[in-house]
C-alpha atoms as a PDB file:
ATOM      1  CA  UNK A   1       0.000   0.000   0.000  1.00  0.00           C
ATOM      2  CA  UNK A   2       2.550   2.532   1.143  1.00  0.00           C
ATOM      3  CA  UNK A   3       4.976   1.375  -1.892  1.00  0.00           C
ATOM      4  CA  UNK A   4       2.261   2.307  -4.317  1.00  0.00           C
ATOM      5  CA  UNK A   5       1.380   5.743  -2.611  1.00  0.00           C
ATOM      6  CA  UNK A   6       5.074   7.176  -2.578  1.00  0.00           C
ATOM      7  CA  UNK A   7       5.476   5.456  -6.115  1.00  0.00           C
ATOM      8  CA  UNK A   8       2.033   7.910  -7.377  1.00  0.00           C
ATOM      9  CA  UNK A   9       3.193  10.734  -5.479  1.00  0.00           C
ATOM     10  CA  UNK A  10       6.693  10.440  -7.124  1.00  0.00           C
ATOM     11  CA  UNK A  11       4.948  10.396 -10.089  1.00  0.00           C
ATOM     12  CA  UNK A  12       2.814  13.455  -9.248  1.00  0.00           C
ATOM     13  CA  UNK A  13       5.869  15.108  -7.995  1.00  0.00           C
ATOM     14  CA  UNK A  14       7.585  14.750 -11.194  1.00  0.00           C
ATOM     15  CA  UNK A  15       4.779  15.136 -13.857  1.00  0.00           C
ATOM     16  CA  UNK A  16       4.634  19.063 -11.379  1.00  0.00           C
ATOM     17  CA  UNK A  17       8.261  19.622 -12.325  1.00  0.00           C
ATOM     18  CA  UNK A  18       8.106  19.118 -15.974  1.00  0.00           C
ATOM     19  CA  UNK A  19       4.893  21.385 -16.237  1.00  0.00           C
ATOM     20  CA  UNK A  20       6.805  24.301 -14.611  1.00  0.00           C
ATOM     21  CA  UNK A  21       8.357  27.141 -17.164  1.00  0.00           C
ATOM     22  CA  UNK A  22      11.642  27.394 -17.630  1.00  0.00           C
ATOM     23  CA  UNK A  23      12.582  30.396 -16.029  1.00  0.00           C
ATOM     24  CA  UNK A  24      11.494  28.814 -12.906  1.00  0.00           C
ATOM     25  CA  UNK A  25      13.263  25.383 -13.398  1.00  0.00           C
ATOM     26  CA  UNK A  26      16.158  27.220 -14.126  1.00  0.00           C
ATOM     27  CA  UNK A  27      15.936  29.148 -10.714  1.00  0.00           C
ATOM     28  CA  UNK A  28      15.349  26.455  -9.065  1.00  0.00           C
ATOM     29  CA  UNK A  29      18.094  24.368 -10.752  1.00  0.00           C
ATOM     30  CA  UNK A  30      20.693  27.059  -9.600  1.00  0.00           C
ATOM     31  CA  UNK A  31      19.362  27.348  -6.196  1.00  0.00           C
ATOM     32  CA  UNK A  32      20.242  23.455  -6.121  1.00  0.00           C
ATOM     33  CA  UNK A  33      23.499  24.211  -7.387  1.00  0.00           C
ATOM     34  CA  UNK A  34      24.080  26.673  -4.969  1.00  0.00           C
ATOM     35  CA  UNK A  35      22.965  24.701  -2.124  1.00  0.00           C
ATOM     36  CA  UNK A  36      24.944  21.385  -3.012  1.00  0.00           C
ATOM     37  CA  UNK A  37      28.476  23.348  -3.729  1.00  0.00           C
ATOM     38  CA  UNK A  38      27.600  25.175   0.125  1.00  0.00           C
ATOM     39  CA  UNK A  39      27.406  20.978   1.151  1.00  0.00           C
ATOM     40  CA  UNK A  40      30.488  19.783  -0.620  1.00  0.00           C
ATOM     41  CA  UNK A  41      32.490  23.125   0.559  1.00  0.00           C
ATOM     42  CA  UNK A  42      31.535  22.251   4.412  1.00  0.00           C
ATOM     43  CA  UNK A  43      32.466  18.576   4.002  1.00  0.00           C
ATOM     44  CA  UNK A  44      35.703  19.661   2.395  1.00  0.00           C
ATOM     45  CA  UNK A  45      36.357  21.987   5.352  1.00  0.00           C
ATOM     46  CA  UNK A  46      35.220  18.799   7.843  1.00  0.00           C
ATOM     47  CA  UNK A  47      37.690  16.461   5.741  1.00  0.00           C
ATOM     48  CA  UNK A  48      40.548  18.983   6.173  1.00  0.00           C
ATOM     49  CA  UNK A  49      40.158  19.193   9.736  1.00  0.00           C
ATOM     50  CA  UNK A  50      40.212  15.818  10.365  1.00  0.00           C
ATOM     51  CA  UNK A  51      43.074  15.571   8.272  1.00  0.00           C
ATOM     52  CA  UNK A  52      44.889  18.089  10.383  1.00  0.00           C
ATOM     53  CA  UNK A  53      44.040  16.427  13.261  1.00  0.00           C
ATOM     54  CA  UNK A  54      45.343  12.928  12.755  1.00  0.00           C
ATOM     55  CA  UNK A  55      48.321  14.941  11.157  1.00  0.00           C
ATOM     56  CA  UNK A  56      49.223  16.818  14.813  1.00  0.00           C
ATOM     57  CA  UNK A  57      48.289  13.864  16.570  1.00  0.00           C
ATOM     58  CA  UNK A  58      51.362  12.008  15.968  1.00  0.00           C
ATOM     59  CA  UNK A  59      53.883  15.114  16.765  1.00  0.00           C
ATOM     60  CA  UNK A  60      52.292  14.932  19.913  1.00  0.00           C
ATOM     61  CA  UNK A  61      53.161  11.595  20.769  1.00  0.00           C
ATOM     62  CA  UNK A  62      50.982   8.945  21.484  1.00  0.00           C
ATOM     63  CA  UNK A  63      51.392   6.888  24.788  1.00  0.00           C
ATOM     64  CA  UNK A  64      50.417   3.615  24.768  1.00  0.00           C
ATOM     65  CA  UNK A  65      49.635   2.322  28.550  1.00  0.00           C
ATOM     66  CA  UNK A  66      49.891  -1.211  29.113  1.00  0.00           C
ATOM     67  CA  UNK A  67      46.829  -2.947  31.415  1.00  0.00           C
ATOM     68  CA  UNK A  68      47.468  -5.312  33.495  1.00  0.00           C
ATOM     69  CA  UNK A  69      47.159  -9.060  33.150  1.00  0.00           C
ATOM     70  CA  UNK A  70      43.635 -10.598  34.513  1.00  0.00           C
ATOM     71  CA  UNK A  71      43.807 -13.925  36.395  1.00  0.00           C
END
């Protein structure tokens, strides 16, 4: 039941999109392009950090402490 509903209003959806005028599609198109380079910038940014991160993480030193054994 649920399968066919989201399958119809896909449909619906889409049949909307194609009926709009161009003007607006292409607004809307570069809003989307706008939005997605905004996305792919801040997970750039993210990656970079991380990168730095594990980078000074190292220099620092890491100390390993050894547990001791469990009888």
């Amino acid at each position: 039941m649920t399968a066919s509903l989201h399958n119809s209003l896909f449909l619906l959806m889409q049949q909307a999109i194609h009926a709009l005028p161009a003007p607006v599609l292409r607004a809307l198109d570069a809003w989307s392009h706008r939005v997605a380079r905004r996305r792919a910038l801040k997970r750039q940014q993210k990656w970079q950090q991380r990168k730095a991160a594990a980078k000074a993480a190292p220099a620092a030193g890491a100390v390993y402490h050894l547990k001791p054994w469990r009888d």
